[in-house]
PDB file of N, CA and C in Angstrom:
ATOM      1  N   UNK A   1      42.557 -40.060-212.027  1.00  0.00           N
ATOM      2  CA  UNK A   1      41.477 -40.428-211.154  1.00  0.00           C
ATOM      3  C   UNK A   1      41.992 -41.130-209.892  1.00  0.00           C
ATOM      4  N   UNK A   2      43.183 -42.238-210.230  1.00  0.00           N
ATOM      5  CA  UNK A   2      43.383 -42.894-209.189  1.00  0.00           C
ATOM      6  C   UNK A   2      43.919 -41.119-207.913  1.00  0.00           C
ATOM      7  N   UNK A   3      44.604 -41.075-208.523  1.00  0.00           N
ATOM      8  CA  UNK A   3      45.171 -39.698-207.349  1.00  0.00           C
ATOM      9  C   UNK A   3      44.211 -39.001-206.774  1.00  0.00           C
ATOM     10  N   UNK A   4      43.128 -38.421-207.237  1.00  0.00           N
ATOM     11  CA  UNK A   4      42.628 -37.647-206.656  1.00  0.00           C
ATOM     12  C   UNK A   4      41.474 -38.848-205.307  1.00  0.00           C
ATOM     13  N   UNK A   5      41.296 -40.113-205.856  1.00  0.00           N
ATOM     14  CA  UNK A   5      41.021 -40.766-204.767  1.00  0.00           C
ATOM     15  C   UNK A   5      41.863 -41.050-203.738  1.00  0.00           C
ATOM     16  N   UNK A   6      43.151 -40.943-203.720  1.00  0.00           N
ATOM     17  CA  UNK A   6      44.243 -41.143-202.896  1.00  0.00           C
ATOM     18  C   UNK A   6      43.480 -40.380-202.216  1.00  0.00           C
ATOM     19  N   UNK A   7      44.129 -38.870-202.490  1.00  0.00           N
ATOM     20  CA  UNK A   7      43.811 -37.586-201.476  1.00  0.00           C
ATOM     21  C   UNK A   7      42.605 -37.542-200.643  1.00  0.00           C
ATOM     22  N   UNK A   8      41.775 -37.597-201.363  1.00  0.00           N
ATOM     23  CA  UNK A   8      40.471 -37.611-200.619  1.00  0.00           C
ATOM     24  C   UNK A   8      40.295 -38.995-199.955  1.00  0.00           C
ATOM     25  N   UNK A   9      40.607 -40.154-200.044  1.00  0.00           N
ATOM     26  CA  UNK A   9      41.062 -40.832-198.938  1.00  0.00           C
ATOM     27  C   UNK A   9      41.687 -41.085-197.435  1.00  0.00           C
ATOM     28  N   UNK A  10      43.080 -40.674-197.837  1.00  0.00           N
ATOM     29  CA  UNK A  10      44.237 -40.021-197.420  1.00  0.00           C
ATOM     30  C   UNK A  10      43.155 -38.581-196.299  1.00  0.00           C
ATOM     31  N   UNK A  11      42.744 -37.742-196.602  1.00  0.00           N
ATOM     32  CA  UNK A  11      42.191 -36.868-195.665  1.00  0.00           C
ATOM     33  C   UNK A  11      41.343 -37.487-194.581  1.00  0.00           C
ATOM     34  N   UNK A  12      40.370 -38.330-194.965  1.00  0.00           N
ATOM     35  CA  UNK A  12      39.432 -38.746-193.961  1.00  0.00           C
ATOM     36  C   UNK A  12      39.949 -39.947-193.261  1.00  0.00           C
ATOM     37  N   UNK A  13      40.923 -40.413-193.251  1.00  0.00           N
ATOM     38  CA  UNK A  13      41.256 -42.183-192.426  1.00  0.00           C
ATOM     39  C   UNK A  13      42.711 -41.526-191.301  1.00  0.00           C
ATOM     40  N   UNK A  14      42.425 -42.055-189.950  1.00  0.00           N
ATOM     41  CA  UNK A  14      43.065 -42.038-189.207  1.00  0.00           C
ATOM     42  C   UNK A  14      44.857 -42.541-189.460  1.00  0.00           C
ATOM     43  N   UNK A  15      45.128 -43.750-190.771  1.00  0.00           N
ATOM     44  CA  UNK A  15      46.123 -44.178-190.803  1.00  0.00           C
ATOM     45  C   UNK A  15      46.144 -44.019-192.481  1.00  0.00           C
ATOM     46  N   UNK A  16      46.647 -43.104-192.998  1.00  0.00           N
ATOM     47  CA  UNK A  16      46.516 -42.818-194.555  1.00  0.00           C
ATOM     48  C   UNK A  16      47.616 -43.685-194.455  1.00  0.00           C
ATOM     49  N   UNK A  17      48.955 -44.318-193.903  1.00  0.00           N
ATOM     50  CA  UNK A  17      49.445 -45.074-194.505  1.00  0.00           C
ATOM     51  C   UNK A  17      49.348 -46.339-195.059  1.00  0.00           C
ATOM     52  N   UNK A  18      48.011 -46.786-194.762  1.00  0.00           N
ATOM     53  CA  UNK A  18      47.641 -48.140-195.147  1.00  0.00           C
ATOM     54  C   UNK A  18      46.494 -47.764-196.756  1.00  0.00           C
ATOM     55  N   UNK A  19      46.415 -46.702-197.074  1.00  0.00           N
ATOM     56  CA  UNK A  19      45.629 -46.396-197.893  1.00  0.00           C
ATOM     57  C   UNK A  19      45.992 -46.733-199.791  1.00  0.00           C
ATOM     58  N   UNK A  20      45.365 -47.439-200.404  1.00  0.00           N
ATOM     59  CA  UNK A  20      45.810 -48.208-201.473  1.00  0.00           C
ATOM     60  C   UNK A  20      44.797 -48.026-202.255  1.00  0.00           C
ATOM     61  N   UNK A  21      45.087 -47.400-203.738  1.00  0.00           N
ATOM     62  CA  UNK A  21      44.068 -47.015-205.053  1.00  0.00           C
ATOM     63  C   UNK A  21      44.533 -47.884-205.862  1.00  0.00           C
ATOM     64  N   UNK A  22      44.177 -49.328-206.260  1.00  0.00           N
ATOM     65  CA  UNK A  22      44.291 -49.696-207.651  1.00  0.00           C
ATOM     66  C   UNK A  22      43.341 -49.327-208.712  1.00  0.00           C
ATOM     67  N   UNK A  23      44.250 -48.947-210.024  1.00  0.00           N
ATOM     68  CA  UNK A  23      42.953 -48.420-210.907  1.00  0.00           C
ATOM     69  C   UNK A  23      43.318 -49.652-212.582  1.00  0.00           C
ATOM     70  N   UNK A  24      42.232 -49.738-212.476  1.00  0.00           N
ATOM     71  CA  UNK A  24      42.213 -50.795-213.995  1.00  0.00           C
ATOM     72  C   UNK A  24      41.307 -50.336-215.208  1.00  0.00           C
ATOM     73  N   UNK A  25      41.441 -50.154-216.439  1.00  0.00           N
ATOM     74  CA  UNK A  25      40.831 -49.490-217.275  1.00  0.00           C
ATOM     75  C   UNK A  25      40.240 -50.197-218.112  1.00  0.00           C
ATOM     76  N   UNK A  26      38.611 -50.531-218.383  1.00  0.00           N
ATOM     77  CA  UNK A  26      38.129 -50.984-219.224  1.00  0.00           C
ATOM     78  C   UNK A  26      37.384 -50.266-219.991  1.00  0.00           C
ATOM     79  N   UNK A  27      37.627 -50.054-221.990  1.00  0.00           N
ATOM     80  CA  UNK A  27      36.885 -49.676-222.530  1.00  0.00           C
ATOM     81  C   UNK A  27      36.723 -48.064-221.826  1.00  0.00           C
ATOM     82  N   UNK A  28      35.475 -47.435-221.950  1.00  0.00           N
ATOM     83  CA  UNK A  28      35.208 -46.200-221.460  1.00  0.00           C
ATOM     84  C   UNK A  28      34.874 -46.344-220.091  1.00  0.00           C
ATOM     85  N   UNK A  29      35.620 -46.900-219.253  1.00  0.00           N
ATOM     86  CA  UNK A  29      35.400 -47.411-217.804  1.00  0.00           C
ATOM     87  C   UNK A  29      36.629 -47.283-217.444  1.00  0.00           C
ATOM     88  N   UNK A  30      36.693 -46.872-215.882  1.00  0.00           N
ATOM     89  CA  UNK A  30      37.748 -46.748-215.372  1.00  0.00           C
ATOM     90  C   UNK A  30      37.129 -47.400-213.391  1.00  0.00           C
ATOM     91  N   UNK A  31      37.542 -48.557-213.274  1.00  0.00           N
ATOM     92  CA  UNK A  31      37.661 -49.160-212.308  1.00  0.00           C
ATOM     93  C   UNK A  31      38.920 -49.030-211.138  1.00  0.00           C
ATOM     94  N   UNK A  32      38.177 -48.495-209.816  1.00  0.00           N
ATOM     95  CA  UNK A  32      39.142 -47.964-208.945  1.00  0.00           C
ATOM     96  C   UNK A  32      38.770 -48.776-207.413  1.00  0.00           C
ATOM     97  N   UNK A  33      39.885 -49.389-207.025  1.00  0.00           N
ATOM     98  CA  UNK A  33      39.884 -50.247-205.623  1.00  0.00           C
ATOM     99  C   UNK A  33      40.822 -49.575-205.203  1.00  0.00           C
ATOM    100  N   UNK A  34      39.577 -49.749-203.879  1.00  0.00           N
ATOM    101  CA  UNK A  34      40.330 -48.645-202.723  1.00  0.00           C
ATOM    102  C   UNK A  34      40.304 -49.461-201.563  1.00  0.00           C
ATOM    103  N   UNK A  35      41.418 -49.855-200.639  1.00  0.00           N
ATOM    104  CA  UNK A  35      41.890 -50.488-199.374  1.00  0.00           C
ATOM    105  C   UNK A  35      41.869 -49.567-198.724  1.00  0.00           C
ATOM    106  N   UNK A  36      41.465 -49.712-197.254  1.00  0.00           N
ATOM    107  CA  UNK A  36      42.278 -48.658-196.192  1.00  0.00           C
ATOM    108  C   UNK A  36      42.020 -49.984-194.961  1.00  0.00           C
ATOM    109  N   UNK A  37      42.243 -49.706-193.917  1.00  0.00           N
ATOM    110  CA  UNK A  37      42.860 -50.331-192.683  1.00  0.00           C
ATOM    111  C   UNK A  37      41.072 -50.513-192.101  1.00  0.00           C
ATOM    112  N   UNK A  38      41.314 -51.916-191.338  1.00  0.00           N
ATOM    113  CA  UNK A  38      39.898 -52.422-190.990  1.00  0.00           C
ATOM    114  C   UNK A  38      39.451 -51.265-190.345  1.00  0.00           C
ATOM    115  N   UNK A  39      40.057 -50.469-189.340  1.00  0.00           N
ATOM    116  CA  UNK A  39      39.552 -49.565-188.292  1.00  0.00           C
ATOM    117  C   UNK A  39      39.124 -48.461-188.852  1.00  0.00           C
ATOM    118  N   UNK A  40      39.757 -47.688-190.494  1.00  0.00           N
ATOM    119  CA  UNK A  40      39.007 -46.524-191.088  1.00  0.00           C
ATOM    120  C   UNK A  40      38.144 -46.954-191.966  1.00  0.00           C
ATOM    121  N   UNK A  41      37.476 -48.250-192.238  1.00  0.00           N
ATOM    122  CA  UNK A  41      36.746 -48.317-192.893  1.00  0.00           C
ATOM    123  C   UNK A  41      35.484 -47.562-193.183  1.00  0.00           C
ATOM    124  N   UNK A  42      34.649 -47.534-191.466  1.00  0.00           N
ATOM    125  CA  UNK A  42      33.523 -46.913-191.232  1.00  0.00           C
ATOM    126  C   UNK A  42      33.804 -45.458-191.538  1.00  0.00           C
ATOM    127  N   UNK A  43      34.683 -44.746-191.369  1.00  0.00           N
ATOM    128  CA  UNK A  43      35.524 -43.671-192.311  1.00  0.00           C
ATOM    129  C   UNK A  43      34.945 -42.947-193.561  1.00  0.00           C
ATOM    130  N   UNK A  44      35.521 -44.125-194.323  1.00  0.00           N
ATOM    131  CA  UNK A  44      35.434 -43.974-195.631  1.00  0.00           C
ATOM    132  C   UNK A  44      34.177 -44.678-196.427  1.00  0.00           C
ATOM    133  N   UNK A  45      33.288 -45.390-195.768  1.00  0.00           N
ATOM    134  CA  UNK A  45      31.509 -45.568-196.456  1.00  0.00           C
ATOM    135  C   UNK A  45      31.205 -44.540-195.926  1.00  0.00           C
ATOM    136  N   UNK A  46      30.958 -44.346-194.153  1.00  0.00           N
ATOM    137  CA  UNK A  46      30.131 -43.128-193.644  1.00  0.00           C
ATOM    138  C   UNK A  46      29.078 -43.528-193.315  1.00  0.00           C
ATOM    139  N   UNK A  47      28.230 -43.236-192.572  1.00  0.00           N
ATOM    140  CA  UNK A  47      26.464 -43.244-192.234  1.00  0.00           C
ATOM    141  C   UNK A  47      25.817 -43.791-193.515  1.00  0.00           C
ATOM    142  N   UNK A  48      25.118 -44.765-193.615  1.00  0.00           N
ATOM    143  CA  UNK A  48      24.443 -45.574-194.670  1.00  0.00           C
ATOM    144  C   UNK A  48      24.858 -44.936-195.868  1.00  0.00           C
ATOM    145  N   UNK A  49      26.375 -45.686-195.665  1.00  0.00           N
ATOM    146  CA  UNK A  49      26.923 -45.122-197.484  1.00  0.00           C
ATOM    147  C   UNK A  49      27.453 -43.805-198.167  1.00  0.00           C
ATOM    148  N   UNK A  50      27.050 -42.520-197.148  1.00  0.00           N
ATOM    149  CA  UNK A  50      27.372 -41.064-197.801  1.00  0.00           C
ATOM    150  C   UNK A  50      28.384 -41.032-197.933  1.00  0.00           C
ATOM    151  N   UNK A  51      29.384 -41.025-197.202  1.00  0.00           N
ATOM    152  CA  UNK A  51      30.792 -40.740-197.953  1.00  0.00           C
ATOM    153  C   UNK A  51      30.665 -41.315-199.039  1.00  0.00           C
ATOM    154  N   UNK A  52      31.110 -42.740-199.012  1.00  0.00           N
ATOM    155  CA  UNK A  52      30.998 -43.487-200.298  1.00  0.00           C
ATOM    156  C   UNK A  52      30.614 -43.015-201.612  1.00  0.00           C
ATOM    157  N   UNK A  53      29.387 -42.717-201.815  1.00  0.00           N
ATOM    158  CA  UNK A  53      28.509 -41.832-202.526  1.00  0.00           C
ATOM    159  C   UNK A  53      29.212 -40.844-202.969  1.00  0.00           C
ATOM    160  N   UNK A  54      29.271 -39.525-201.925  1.00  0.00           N
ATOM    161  CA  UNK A  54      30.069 -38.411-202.462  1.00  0.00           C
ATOM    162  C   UNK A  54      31.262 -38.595-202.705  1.00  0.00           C
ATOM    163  N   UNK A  55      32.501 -39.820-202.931  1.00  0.00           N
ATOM    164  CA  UNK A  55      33.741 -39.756-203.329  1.00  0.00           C
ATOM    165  C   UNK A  55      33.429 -40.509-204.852  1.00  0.00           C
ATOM    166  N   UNK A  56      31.876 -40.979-205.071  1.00  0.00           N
ATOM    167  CA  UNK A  56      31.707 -41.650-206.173  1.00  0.00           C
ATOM    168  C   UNK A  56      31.423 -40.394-207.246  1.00  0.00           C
ATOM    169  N   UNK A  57      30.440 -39.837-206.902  1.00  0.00           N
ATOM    170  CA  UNK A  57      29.775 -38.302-207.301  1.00  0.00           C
ATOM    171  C   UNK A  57      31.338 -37.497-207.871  1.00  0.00           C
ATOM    172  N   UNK A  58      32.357 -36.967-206.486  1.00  0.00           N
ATOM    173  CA  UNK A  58      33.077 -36.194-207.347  1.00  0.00           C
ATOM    174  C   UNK A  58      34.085 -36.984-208.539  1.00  0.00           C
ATOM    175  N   UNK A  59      34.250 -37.954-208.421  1.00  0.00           N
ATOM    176  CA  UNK A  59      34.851 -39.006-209.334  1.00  0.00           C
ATOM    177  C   UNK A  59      34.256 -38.597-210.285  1.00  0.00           C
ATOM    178  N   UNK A  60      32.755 -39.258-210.459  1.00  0.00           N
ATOM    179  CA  UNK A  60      32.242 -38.877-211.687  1.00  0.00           C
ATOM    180  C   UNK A  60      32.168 -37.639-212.419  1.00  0.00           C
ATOM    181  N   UNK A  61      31.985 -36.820-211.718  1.00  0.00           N
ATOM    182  CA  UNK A  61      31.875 -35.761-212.238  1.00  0.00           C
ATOM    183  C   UNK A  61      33.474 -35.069-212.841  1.00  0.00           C
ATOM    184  N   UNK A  62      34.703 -35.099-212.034  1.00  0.00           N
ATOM    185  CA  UNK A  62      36.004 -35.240-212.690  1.00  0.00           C
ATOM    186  C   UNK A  62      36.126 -36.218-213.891  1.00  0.00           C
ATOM    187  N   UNK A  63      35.607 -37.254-213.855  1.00  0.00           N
ATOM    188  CA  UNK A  63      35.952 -38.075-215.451  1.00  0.00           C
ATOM    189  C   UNK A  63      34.728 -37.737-216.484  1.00  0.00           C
ATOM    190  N   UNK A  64      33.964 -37.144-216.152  1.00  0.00           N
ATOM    191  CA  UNK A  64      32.312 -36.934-217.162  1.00  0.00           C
ATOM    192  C   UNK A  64      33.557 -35.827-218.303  1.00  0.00           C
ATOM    193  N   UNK A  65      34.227 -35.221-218.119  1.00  0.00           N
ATOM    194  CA  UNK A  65      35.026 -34.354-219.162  1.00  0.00           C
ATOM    195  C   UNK A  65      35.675 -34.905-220.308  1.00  0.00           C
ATOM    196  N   UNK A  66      36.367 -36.383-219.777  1.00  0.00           N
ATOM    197  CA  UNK A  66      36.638 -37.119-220.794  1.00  0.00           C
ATOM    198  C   UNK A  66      35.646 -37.681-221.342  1.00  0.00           C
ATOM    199  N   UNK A  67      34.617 -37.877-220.916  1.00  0.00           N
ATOM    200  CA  UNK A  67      33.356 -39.201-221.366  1.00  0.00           C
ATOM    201  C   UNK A  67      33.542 -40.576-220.944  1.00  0.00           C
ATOM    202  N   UNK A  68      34.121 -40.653-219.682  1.00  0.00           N
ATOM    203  CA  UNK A  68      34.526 -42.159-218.764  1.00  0.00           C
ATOM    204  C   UNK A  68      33.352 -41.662-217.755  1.00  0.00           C
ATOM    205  N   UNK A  69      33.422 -43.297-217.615  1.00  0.00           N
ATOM    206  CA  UNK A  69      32.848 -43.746-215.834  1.00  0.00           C
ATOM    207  C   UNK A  69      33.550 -44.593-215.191  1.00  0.00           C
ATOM    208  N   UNK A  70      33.305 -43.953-214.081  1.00  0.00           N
ATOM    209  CA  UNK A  70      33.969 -44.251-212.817  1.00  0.00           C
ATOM    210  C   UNK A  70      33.518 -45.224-211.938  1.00  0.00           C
ATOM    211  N   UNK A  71      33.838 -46.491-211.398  1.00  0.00           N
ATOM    212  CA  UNK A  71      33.263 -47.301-210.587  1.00  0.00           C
ATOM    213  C   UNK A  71      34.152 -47.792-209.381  1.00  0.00           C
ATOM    214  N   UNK A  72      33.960 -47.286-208.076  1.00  0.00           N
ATOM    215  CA  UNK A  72      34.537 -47.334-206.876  1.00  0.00           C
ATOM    216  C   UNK A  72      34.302 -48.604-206.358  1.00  0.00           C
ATOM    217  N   UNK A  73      35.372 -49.458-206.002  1.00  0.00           N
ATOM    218  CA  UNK A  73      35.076 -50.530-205.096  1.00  0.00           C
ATOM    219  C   UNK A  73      36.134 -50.544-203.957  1.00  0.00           C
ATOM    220  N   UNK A  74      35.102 -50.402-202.713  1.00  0.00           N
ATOM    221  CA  UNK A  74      35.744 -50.409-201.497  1.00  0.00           C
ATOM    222  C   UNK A  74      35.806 -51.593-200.955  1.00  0.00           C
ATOM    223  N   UNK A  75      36.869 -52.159-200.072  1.00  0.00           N
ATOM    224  CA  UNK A  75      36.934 -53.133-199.728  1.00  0.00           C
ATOM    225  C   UNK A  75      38.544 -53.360-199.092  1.00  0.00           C
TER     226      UNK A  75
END
């Protein structure tokens, strides 16, 4: 999970080198913090939240196979 948030990170931010996935695993939970650089922030939420949303959506839907959830925190 953490990887495939890399990538799809990594595509939309002007400076993918500042781009950082920590992932921590609780129980049937899988908790993922995502950094990127003050200036791609607006980037990576999007117009009241859509990106955000849809990188939460395909997350979920990639871990719904195991029976995990996925919880994105940007910041």
């Amino acid at each position: 999970m953490r990887e495939l948030l890399e990538v799809m990170a990594k595509a939309l931010v002007d400076d993918p080198e500042q781009v950082v996935v920590t992932e921590e695993k609780k129980n049937d939970m899988i908790v993922l913090n995502l950094k990127v650089s003050e200036s791609d922030m607006g980037k990576v939420i999007g117009k009241s939240g859509r990106i955000a949303k849809a990188l939460r959506q395909v997350l979920n839907a990639a871990a719904s196979r195991d029976k995990l959830k996925v919880v994105v925190d940007i910041g």
